[in-house]
N, C-alpha and C. Protein backbone atom coordinates (compact mmCIF):
# COMPACT_ATOMS: atom_id res chain seq x y z
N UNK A 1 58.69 -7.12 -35.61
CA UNK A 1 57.94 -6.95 -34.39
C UNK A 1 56.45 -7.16 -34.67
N UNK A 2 55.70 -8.22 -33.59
CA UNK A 2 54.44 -8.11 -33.96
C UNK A 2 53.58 -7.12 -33.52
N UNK A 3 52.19 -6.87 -34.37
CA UNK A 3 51.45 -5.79 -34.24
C UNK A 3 50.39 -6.03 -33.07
N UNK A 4 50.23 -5.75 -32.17
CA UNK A 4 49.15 -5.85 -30.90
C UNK A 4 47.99 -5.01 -31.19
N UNK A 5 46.52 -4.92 -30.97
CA UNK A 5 45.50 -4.33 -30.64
C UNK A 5 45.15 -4.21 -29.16
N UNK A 6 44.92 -3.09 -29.08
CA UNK A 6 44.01 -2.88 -27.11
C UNK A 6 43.15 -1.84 -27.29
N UNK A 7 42.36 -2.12 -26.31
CA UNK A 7 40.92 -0.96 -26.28
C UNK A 7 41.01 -1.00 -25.00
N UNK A 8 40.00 0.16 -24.35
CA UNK A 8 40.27 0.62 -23.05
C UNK A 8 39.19 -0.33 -22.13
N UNK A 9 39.15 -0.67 -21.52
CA UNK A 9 38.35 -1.95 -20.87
C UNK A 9 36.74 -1.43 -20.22
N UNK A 10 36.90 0.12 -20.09
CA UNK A 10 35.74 0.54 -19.85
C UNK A 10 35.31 1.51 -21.60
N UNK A 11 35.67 1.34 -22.57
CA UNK A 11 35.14 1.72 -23.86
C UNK A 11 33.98 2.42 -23.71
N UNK A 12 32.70 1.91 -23.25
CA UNK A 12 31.49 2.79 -23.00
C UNK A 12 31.46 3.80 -22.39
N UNK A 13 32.36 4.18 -21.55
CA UNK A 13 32.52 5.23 -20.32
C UNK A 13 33.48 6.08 -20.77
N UNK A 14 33.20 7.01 -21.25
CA UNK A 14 33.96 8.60 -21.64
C UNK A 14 34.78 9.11 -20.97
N UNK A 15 34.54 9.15 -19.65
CA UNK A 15 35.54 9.84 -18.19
C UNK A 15 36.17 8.73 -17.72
N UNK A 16 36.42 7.14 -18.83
CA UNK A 16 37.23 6.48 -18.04
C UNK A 16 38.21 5.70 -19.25
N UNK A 17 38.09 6.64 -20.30
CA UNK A 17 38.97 6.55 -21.16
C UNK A 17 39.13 7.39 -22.34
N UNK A 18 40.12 7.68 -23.09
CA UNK A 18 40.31 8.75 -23.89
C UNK A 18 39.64 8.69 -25.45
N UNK A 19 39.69 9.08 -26.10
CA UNK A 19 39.30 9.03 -27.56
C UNK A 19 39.96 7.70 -28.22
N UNK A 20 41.67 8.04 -28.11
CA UNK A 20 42.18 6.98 -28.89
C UNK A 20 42.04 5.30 -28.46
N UNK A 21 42.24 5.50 -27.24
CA UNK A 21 41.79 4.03 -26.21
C UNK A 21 39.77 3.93 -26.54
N UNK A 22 39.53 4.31 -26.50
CA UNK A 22 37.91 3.99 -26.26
C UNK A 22 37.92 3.19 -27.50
N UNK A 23 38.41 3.92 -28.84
CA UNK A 23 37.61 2.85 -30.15
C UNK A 23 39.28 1.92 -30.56
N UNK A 24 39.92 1.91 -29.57
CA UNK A 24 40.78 1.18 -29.55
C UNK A 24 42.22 1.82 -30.65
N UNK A 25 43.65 0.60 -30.06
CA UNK A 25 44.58 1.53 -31.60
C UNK A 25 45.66 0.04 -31.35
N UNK A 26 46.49 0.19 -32.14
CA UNK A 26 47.67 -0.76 -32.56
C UNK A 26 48.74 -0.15 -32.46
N UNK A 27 49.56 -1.44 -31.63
CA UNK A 27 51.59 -0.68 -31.26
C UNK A 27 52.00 -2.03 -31.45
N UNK A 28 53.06 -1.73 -32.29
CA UNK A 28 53.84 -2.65 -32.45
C UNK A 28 55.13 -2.57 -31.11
N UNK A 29 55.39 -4.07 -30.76
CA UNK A 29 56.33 -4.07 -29.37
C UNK A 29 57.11 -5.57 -30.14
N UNK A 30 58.33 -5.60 -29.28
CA UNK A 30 58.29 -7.15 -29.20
C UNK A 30 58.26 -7.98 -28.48
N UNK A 31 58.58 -9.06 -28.96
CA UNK A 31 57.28 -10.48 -28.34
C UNK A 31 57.79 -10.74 -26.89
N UNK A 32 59.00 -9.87 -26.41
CA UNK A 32 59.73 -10.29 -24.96
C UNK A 32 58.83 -9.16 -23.59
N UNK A 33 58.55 -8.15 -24.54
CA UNK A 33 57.40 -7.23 -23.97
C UNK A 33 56.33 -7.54 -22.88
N UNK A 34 55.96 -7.38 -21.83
CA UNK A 34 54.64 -7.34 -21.05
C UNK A 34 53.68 -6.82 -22.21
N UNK A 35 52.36 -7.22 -22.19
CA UNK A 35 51.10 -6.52 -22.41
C UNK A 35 50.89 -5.03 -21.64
N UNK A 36 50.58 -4.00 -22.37
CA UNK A 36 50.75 -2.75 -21.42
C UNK A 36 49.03 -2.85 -21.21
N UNK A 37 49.44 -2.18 -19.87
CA UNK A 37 47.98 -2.24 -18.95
C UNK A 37 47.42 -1.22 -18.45
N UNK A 38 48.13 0.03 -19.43
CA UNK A 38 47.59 1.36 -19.03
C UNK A 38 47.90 1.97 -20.38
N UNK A 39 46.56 2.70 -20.65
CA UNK A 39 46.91 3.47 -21.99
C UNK A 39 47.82 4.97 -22.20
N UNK A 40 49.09 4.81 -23.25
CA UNK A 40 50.37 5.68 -22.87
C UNK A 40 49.69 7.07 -22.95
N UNK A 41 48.30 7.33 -23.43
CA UNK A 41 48.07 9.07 -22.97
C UNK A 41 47.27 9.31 -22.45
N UNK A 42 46.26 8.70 -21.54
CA UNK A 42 45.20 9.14 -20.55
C UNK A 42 45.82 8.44 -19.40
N UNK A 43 46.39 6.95 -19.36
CA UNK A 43 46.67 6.58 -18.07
C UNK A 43 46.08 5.75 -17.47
N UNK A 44 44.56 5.15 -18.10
CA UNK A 44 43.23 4.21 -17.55
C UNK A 44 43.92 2.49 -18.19
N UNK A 45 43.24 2.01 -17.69
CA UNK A 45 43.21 0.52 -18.19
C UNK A 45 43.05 0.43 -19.47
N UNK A 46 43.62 -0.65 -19.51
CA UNK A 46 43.52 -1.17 -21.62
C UNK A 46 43.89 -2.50 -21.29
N UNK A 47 43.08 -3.44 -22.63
CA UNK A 47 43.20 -4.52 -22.23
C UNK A 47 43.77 -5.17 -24.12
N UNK A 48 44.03 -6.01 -23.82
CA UNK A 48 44.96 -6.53 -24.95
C UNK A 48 43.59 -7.43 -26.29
N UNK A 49 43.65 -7.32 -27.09
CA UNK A 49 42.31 -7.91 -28.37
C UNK A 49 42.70 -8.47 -29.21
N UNK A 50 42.14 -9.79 -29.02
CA UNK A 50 42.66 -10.98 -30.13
C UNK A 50 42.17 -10.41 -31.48
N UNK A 51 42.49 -10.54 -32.16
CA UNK A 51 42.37 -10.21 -33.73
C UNK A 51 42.07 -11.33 -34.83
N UNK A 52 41.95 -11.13 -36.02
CA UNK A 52 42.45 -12.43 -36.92
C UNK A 52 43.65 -12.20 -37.09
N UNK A 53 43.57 -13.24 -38.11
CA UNK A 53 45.22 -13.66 -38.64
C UNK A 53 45.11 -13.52 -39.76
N UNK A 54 46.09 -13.04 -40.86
CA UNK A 54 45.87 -12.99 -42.43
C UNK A 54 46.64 -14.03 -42.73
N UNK A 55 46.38 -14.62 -43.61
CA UNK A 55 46.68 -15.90 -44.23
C UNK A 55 46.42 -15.71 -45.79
N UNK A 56 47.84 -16.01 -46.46
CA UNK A 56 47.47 -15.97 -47.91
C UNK A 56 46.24 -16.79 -48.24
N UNK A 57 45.56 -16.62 -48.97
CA UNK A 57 44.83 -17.63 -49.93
C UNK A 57 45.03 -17.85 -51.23
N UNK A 58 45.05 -19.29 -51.38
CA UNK A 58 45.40 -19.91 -53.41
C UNK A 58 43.93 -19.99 -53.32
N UNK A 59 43.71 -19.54 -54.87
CA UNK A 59 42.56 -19.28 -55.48
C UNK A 59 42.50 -20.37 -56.24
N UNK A 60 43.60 -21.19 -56.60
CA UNK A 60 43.51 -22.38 -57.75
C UNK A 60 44.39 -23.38 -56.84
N UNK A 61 44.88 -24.26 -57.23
CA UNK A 61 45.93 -25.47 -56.93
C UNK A 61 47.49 -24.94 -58.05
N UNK A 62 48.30 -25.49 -57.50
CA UNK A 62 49.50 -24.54 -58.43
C UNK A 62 49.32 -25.87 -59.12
N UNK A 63 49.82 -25.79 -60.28
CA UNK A 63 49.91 -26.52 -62.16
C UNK A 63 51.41 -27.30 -61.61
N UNK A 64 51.79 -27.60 -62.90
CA UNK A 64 53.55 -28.21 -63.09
C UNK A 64 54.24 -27.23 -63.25
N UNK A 65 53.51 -26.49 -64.11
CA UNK A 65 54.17 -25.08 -64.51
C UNK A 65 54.80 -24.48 -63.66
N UNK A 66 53.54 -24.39 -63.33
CA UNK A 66 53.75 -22.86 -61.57
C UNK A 66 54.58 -23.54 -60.46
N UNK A 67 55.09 -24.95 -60.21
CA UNK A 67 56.17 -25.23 -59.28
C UNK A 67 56.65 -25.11 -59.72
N UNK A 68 57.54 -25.74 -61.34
CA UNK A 68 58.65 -25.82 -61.48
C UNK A 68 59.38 -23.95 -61.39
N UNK A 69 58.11 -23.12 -61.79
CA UNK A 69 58.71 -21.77 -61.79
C UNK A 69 59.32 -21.64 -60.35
N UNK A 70 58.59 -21.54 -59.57
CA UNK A 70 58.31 -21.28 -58.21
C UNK A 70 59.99 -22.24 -57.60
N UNK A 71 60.18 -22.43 -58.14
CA UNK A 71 61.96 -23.60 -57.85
C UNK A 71 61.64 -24.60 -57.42
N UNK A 72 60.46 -25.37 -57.35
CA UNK A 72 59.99 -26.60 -56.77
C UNK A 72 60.42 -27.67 -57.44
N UNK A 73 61.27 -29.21 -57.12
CA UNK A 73 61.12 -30.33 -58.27
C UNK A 73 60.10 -31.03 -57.78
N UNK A 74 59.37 -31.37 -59.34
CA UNK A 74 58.00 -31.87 -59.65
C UNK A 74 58.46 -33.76 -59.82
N UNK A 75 57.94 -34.31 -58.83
CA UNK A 75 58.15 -35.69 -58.98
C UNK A 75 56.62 -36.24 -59.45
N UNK A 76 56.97 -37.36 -59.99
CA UNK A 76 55.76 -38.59 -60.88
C UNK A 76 56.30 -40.02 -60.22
N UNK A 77 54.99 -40.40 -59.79
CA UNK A 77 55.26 -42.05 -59.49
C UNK A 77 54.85 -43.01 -60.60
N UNK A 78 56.11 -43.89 -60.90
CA UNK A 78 55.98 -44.60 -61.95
C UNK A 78 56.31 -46.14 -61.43
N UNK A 79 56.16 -46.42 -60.78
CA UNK A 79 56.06 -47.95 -59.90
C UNK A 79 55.89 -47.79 -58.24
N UNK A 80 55.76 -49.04 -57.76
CA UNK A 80 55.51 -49.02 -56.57
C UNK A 80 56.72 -48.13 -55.62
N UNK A 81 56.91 -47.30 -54.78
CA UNK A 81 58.05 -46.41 -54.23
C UNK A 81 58.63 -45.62 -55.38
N UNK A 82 58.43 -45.96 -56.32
CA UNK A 82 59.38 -45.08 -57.72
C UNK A 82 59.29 -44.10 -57.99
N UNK A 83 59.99 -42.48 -58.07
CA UNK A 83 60.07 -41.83 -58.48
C UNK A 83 60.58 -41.60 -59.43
N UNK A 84 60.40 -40.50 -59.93
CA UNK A 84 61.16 -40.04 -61.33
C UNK A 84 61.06 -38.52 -61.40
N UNK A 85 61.74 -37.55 -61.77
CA UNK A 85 61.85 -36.14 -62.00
C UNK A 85 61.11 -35.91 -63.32
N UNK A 86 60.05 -35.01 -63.51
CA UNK A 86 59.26 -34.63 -64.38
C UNK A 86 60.00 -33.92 -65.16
């Protein structure tokens, strides 16, 4: 199930949203779900907050090594269209 963020749409305004909605919180739902449009313990508006995305990052380029570990076959071109298994 993916993880959603929402904050309360009036955030600045104290009497128009609660503690947990004002600096915002995360619910996981799934993806067949409506966006909820009222926060589940005060009852005010909340609005849905794009986030980033985490994305691994390679710090290097993988070697021969590190595919063939990884279960990858490592091909070499040795003529025009030609392959060959390393």
């Amino acid at each position: 199930m993916p993880l959603y963020e929402y904050i309360s749409e009036h955030a600045d305004d104290p009497e128009s949203s609660c503690r947990v909605c004002a600096k915002g919180f995360e619910l996981r739902r799934p993806v067949d779900r409506e966006p909820l449009k009222v926060c589940p313990l005060c009852r005010h508006a909340v609005k849905k907050v794009i986030s980033r995305v985490n994305t691994p990052k390679i710090a290097k380029p993988l070697s021969i090594s590190d595919a063939k570990k990884a279960g990858f076959t490592v091909l070499e071109k040795r003529d025009e269209g030609v392959y060959e298994r390393q």
